[in-house]
Protein backbone atom coordinates (compact mmCIF):
# COMPACT_ATOMS: atom_id res chain seq x y z
CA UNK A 1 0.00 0.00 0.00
CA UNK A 2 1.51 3.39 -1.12
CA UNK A 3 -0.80 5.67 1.27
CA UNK A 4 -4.47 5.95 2.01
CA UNK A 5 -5.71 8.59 1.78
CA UNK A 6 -9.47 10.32 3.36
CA UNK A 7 -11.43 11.81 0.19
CA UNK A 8 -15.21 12.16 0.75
CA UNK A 9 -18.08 9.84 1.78
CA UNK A 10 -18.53 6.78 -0.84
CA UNK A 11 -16.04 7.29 -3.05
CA UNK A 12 -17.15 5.08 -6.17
CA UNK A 13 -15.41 6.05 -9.41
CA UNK A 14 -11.54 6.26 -10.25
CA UNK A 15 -10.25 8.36 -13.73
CA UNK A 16 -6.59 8.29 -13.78
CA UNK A 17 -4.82 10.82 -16.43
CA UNK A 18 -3.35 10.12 -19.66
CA UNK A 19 -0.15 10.81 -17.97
CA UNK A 20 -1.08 8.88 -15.19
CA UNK A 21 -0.10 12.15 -12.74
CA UNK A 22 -3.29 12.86 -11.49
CA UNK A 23 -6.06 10.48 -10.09
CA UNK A 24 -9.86 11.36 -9.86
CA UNK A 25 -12.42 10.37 -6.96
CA UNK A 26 -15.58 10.64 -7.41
CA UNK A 27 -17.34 10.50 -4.29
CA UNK A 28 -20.71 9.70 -4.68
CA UNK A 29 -21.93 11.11 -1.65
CA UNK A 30 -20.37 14.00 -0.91
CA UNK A 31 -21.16 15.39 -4.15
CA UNK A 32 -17.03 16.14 -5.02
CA UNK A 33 -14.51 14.96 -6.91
CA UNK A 34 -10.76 14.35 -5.41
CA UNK A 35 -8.08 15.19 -7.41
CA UNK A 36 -4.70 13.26 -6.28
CA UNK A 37 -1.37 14.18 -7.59
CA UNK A 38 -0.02 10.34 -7.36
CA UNK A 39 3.47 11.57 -7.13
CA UNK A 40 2.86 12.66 -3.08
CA UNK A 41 -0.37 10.71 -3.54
CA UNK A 42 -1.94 13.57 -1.38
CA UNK A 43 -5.27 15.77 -2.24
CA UNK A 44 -4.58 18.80 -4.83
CA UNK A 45 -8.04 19.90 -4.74
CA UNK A 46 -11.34 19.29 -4.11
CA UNK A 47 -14.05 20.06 -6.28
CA UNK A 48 -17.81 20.39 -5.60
CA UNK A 49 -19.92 18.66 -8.72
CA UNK A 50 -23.34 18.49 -7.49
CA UNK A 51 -25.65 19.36 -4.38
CA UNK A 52 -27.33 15.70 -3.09
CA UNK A 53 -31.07 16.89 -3.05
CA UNK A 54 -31.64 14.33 -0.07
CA UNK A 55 -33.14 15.69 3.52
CA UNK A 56 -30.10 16.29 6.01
CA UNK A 57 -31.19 13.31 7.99
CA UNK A 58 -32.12 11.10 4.97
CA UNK A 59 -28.46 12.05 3.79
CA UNK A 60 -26.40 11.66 7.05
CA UNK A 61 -28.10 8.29 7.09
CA UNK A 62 -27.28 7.35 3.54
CA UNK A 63 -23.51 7.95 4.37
CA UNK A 64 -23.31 5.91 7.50
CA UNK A 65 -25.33 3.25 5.84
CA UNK A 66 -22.49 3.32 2.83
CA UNK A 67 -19.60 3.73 5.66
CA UNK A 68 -17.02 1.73 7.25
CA UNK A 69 -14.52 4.61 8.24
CA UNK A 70 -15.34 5.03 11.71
CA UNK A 71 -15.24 2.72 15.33
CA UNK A 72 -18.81 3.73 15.89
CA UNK A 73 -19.38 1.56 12.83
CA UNK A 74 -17.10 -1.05 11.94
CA UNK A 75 -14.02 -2.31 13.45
CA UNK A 76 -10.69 -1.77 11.11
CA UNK A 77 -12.74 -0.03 8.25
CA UNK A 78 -13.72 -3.61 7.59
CA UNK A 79 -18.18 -3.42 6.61
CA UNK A 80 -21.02 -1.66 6.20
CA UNK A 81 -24.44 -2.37 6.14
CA UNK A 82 -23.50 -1.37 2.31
CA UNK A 83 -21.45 -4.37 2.04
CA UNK A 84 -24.31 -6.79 2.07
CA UNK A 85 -27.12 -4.75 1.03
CA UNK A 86 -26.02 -2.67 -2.13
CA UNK A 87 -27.84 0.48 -2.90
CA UNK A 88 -29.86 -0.93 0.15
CA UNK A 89 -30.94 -4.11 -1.99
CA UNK A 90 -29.08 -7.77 -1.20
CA UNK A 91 -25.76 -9.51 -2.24
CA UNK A 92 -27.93 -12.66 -2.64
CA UNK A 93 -25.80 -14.79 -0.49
CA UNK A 94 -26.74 -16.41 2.96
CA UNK A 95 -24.50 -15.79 5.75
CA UNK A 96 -23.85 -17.49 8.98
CA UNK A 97 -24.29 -15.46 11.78
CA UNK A 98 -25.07 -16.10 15.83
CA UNK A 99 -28.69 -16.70 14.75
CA UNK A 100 -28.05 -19.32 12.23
CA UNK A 101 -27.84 -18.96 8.41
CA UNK A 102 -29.14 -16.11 6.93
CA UNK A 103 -30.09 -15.08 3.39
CA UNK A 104 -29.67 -11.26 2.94
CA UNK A 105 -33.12 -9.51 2.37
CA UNK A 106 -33.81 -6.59 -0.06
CA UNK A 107 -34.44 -3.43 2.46
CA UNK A 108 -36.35 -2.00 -0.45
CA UNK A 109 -39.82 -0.80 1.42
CA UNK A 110 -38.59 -2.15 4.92
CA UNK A 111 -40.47 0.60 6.74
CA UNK A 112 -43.56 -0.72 5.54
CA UNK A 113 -43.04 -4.21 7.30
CA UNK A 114 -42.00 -3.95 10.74
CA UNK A 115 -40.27 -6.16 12.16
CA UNK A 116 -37.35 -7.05 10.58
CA UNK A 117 -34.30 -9.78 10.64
CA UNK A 118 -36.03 -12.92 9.71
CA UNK A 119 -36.30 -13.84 13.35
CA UNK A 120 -38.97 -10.56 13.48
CA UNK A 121 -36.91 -9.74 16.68
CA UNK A 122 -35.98 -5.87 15.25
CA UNK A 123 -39.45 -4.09 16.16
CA UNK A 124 -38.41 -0.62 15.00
CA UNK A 125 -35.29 0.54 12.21
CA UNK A 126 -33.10 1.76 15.08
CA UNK A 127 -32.70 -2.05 16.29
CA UNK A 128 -29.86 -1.90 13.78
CA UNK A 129 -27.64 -0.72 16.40
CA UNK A 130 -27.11 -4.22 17.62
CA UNK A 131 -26.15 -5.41 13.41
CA UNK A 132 -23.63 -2.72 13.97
CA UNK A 133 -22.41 -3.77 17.51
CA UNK A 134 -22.00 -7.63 16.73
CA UNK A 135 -21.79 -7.88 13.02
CA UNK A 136 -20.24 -5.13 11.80
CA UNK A 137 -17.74 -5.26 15.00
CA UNK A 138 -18.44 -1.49 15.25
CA UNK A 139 -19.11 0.10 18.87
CA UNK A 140 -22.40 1.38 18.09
CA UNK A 141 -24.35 4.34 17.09
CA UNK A 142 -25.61 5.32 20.80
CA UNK A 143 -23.78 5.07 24.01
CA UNK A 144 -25.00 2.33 26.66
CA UNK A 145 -26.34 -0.76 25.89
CA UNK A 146 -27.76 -2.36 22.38
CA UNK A 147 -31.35 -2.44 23.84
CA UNK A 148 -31.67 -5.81 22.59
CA UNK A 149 -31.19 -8.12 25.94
CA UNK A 150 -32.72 -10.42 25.73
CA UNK A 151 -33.63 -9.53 22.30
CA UNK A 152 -34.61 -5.93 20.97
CA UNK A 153 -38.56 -6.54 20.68
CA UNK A 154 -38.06 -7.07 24.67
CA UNK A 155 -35.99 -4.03 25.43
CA UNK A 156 -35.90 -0.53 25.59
CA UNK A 157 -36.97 1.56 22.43
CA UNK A 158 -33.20 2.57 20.24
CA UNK A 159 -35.39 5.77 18.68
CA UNK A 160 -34.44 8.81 19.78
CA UNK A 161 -30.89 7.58 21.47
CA UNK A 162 -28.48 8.94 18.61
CA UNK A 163 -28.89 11.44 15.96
CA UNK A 164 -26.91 9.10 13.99
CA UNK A 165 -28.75 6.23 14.89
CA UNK A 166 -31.99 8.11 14.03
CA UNK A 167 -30.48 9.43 10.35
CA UNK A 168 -29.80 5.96 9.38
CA UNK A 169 -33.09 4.79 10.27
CA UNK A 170 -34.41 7.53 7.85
CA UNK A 171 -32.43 6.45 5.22
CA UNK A 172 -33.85 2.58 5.70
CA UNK A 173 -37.67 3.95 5.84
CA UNK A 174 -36.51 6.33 2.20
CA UNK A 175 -35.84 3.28 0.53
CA UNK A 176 -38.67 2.44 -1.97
CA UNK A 177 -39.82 -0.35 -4.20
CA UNK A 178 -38.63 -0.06 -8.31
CA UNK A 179 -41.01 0.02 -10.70
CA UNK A 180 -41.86 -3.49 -11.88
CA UNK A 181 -40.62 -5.00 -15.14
CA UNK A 182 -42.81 -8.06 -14.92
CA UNK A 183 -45.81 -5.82 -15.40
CA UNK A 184 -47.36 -4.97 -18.88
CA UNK A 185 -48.20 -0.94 -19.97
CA UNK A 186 -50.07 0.77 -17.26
CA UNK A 187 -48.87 -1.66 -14.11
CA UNK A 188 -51.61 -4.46 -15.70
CA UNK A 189 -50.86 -8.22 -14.69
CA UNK A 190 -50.04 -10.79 -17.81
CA UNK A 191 -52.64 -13.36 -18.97
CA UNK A 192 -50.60 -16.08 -17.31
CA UNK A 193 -50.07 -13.87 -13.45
CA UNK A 194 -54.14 -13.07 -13.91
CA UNK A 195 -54.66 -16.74 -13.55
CA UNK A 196 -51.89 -16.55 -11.09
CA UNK A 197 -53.51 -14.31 -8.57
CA UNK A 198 -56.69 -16.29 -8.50
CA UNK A 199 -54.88 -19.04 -7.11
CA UNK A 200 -52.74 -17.14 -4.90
CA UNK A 201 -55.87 -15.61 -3.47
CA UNK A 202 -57.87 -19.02 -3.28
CA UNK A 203 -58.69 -21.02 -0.27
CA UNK A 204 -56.92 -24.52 -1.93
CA UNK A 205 -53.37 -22.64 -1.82
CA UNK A 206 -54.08 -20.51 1.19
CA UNK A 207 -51.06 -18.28 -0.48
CA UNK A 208 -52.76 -14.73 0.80
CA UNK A 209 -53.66 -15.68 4.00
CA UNK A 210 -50.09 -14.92 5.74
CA UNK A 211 -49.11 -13.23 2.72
CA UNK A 212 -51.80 -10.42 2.78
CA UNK A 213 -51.86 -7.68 0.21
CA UNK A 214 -50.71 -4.73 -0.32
CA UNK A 215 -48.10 -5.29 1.76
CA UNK A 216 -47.76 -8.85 1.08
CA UNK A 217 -47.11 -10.26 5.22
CA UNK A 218 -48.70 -10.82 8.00
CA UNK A 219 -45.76 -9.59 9.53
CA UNK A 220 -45.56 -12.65 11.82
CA UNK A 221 -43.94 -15.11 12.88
CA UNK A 222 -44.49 -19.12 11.21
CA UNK A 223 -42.86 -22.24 11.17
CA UNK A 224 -43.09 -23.48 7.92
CA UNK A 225 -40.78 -26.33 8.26
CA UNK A 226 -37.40 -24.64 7.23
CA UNK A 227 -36.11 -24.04 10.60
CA UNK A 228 -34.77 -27.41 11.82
CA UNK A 229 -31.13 -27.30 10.75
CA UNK A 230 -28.39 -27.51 13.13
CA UNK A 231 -26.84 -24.09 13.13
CA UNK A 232 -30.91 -22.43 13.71
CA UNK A 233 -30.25 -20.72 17.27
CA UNK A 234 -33.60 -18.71 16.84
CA UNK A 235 -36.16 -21.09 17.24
CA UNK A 236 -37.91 -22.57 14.09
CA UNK A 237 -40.29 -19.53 13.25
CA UNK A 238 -39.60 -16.97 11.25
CA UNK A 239 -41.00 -13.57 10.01
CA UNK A 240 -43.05 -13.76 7.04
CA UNK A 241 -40.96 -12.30 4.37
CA UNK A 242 -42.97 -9.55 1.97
CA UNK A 243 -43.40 -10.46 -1.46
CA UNK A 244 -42.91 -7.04 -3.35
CA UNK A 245 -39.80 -7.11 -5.51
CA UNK A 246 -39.65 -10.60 -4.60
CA UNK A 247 -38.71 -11.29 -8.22
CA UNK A 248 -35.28 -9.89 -8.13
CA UNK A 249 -34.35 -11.13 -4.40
CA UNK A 250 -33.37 -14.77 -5.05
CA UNK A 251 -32.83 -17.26 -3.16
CA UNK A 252 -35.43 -17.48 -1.30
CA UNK A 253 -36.42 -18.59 2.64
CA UNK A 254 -34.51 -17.45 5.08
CA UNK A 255 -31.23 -19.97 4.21
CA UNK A 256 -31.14 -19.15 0.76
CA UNK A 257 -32.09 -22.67 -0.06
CA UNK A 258 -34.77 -21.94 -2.89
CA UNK A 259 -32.58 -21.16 -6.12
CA UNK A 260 -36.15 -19.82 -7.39
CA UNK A 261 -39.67 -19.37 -6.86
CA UNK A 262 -40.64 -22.37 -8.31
CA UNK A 263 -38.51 -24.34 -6.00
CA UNK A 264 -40.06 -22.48 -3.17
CA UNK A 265 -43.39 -24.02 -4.18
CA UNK A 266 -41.88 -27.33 -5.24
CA UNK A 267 -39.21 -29.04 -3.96
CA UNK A 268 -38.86 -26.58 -0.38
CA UNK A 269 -42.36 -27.07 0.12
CA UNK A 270 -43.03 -31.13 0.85
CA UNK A 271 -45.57 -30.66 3.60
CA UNK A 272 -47.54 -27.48 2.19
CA UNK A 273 -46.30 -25.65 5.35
CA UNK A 274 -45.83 -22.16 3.01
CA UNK A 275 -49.05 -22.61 0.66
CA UNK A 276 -50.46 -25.71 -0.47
CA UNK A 277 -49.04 -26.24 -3.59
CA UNK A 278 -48.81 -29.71 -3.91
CA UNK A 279 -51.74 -30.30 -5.95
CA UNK A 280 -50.78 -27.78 -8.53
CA UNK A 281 -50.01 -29.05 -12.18
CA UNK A 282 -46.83 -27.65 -14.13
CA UNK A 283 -48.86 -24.97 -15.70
CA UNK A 284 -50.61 -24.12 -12.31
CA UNK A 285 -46.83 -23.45 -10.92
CA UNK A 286 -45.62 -21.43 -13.40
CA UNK A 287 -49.00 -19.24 -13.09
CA UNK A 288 -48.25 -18.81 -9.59
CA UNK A 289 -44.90 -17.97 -10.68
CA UNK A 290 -45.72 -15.05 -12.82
CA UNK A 291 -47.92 -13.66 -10.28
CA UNK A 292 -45.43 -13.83 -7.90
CA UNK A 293 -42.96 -12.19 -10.03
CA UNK A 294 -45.65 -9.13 -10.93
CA UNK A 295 -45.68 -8.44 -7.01
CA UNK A 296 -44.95 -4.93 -6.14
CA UNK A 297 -44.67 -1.72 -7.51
CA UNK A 298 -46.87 -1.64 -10.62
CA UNK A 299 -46.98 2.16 -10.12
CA UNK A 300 -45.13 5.31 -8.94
CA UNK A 301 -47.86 7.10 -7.00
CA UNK A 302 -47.15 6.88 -3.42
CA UNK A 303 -49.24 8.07 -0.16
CA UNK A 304 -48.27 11.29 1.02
CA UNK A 305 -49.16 14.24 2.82
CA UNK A 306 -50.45 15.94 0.02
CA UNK A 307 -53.45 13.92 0.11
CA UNK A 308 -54.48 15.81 3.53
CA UNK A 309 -57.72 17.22 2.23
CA UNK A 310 -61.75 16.72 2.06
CA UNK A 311 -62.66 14.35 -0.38
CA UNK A 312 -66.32 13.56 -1.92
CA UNK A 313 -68.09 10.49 -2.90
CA UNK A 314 -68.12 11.19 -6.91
CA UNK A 315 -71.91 9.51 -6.88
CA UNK A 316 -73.57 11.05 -3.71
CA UNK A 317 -72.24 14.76 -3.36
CA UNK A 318 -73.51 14.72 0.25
CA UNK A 319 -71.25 12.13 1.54
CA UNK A 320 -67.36 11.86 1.76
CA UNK A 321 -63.92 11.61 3.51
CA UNK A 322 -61.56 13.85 5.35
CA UNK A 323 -57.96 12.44 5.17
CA UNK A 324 -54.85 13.16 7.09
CA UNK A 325 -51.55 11.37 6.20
CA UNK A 326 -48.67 10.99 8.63
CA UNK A 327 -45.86 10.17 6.71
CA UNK A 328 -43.61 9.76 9.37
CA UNK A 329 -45.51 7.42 11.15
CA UNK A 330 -46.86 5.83 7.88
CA UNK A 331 -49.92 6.10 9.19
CA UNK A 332 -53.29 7.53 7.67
CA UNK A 333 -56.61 8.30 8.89
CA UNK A 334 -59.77 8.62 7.12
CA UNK A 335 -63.11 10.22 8.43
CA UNK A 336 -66.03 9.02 6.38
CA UNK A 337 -69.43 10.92 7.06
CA UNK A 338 -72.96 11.84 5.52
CA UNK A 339 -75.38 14.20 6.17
CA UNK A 340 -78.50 15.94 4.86
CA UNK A 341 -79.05 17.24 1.18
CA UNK A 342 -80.87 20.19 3.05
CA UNK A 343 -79.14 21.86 5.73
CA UNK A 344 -80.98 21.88 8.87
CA UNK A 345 -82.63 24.98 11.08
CA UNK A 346 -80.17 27.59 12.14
CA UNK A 347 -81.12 26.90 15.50
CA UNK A 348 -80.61 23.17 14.84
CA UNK A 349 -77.17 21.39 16.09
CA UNK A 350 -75.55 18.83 14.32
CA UNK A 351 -74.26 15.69 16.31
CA UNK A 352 -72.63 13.19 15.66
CA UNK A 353 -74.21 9.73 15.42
CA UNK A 354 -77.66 11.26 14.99
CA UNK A 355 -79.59 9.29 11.94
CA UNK A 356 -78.94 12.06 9.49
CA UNK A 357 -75.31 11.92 10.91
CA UNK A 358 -72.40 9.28 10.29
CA UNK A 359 -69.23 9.05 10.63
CA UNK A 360 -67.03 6.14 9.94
CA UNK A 361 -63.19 6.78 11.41
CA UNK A 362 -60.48 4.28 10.52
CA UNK A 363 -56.69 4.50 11.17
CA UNK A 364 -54.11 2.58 10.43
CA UNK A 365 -50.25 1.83 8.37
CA UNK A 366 -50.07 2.16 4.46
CA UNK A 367 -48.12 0.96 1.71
CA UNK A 368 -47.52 2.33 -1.88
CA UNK A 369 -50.59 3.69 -2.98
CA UNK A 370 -53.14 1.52 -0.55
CA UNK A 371 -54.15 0.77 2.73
CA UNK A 372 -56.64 -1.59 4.21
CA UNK A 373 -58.07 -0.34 7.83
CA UNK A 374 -60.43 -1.28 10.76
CA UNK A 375 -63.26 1.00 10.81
CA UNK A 376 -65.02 2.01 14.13
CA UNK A 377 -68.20 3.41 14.01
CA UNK A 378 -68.14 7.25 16.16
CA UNK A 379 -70.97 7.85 17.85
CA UNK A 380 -70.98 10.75 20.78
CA UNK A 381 -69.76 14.57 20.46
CA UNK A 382 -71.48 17.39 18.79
CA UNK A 383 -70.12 20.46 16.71
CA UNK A 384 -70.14 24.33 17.62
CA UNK A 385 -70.32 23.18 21.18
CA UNK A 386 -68.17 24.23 24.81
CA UNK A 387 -69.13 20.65 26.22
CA UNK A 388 -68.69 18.03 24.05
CA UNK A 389 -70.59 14.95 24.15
CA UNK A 390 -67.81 11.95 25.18
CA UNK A 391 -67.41 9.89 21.78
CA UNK A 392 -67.63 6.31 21.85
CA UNK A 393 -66.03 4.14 19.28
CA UNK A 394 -67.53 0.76 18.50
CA UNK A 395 -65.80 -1.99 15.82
CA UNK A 396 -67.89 -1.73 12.45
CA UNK A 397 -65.84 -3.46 9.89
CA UNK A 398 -63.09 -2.53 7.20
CA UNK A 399 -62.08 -0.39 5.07
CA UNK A 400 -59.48 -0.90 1.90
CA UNK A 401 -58.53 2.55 -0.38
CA UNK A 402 -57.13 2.75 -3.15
CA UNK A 403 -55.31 6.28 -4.02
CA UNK A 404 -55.11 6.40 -8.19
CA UNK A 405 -53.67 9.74 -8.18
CA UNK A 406 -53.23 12.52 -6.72
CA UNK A 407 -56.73 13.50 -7.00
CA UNK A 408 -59.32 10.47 -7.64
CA UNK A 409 -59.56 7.14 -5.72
CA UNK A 410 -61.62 3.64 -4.60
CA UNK A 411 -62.76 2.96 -1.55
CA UNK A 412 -64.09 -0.70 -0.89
CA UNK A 413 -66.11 -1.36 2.71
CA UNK A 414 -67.09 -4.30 4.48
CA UNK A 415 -69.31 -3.52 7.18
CA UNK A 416 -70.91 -6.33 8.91
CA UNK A 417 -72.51 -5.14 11.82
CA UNK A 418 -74.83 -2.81 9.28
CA UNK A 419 -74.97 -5.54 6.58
CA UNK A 420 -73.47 -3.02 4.34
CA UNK A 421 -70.63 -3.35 1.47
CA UNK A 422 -69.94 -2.07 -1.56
CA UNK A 423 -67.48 0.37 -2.91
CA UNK A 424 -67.47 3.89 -4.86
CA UNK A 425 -65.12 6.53 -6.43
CA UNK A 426 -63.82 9.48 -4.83
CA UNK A 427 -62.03 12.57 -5.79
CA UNK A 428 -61.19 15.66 -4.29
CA UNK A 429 -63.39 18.19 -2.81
CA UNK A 430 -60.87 20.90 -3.76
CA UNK A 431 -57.28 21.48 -5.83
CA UNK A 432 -55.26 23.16 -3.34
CA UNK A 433 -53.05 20.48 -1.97
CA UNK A 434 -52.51 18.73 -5.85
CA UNK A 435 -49.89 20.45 -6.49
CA UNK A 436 -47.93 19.01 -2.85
CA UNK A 437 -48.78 15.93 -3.83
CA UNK A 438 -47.49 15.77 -7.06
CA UNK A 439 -44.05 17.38 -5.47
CA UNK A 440 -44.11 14.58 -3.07
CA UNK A 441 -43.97 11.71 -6.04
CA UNK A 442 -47.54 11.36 -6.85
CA UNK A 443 -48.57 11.30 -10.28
């Protein structure tokens, strides 16, 4: 080794001169380039390219998550969570560590599918601190403990603990699903993945009932038969893996033992302990195959905050939803109500739950463009009042939307209790926030 040198954060491209006097860095996330002068081999020069139009946090995060350089991190500049999970995808290799063999997952979407590890033991994105305590031989990202003794879903929350630690669980929840390639024009499923999805969603295979849509996972824990080998120190249940992108994240199962999807049906599947697929002909398989392979993001739109708003029933003009988004929470809530064509007397108060009055509330996660909630019928309260009625929430049923852009929509509702389902269009009540939405990668 002539020298090493310190340039900028992920250095990723070398240029050396014609006259090989001068050597070129780009680093990737610092936005410069390094120019060398290789005979002191020290830094002439530094020159700022570009301005990374990333969040501070979101960017901090993205260079730890790329980084090796420090103690905090890695012992001896050795790893980084880059290492095994490039551009925050996988290395598609299985790796032994203290809980047994492990195939590296894709963290594409990870947010969206709490817990992680395939043990489920990491209940929040901070939990990496104890990856980059015992794998990454670094000394951590927050001072104390790991929070994971006996394991992290049993300790102490790691948000909030670090700033660091914090920025590169930002980065993880910025990572989003690629556009799918599987899909035809307009994000519409293939002839052969059509017929694929019916059996997925059928009661012979049982396919969607741990792997629910959108999000593809129950997220929890099953033992499907895969756990029993001799280096498994985690028990024989394992996280239900999400099946968006899950056609460019091979192997499969958590010790890389499927070489492909069809062997996860086939020959890793004896007992029908992940789907029943034992029944299924040749052509059967490779349906379920294709469907399997569409899985994901068949569009760019995205829930976001934009979509805060009133929004109207596009059939009955007197009935509609108010929305809020949380997008750091991934959370959204949606306040369905009706009321009268014909106002009522000025000296007349509305309340809630009255039989000219509804309101439907539901909150819950979302993914991509989608989210399927419990809905609680609110009863209680009353408007343009000092005191309040005391609400009362009851179960009612579900609730699945559908966002198709930044200004129209499905909603789909299930609720039992009324005998009531059915579903109808919305769209916005008003422009105003369409053009934050758009901004914030809606279509």
């Amino acid at each position: 080794m002539l020298a090493h040198l310190e340039v900028g954060a992920n250095p990723r491209g070398l240029v050396l001169s014609a006259d090989e006097s001068t050597l070129y860095v780009n680093n990737n996330l610092s936005g410069t380039v390094a120019v060398i002068d290789t005979a002191t081999n020290k830094i002439s020069e530094v020159i700022q390219v570009s301005n990374i139009p990333l969040s501070p946090a979101v960017l901090s995060g993205k260079r730890l998550f790329h980084s090796s350089d420090t103690p905090d991190l890695s012992r001896d500049q050795w790893i980084s969570c880059a290492t095994c999970h490039f551009d925050g995808e996988m290395d598609s290799r299985t790796w032994f560590f203290p809980d047994g063999p492990r195939n590296s997952p894709s963290l594409l979407g990870v947010a969206d599918t709490l817990p992680v590890h395939w043990s489920g033991d990491l209940d929040e994105l901070q939990d990496v601190e104890v990856t980059v305590r015992d794998i990454q031989a670094g000394t951590g990202l927050a001072t104390g403990s790991d929070n994971c003794t006996p394991a992290c879903d049993q300790g102490e929350p790691n948000a909030g603990r670090s700033q660091a630690l914090d920025d590169l669980a930002a980065f993880m929840a910025s990572l989003k699903l690629s556009i799918n390639p599987n899909l035809e024009e307009n994000g519409v499923l293939s002839e052969s993945a059509v017929r694929g999805k019916t059996l997925f969603d059928s009661e012979e295979t049982q396919c969607s009932t741990s792997h629910l849509p959108p999000l593809y996972t129950d997220v929890q824990k099953h033992d499907v038969g895969t756990g029993d080998g001799a280096g498994e120190r985690k028990g024989s249940s394992f996280d239900t893996p999400s099946l968006r992108g899950i056609y460019k994240t091979g192997p499969y199962l958590h010790h890389g033992a499927a070489q492909s999807l069809l062997d996860v049906l086939t020959t890793q599947n004896p007992a029908d302990l992940h789907g029943k697929t034992s029944h299924l002909d040749e052509s059967e398989q490779l349906d379920l195959v294709a469907f399997l392979n569409s899985v994901g993001s068949g569009a760019e739109f995205e829930i976001n905050a934009g979509l805060n708003d009133a929004w109207v029933n596009a059939g009955a003009p007197f009935q509609g939803l108010f929305i809020t988004v949380f997008p750091v929470l991934k959370l959204i809530f949606v306040g369905w109500f009706t009321f009268d064509s014909e106002p009522p007397a000025e000296d007349v108060m509305a309340v809630f739950g009255a039989p000219d009055q509804r309101w439907v509330t539901a909150l819950g996660s979302y993914a991509g463009s989608s989210a399927s909630l419990n809905a609680e019928l609110t009863t209680g309260g009353s408007f343009n009042s000092s005191n309040p009625v005391p609400t009362q929430d009851t179960e009612y049923g579900s609730i699945d939307i559908e966002f198709t852009d930044c200004r129209t929509g499905i909603v789909k509702f299930e609720f039992p209790a009324a005998g009531q389902s059915g579903e109808f269009a919305f769209q916005r009540a008003v422009e105003s926030n369409v053009p934050l939405c758009e901004m914030l990668g809606g279509e």
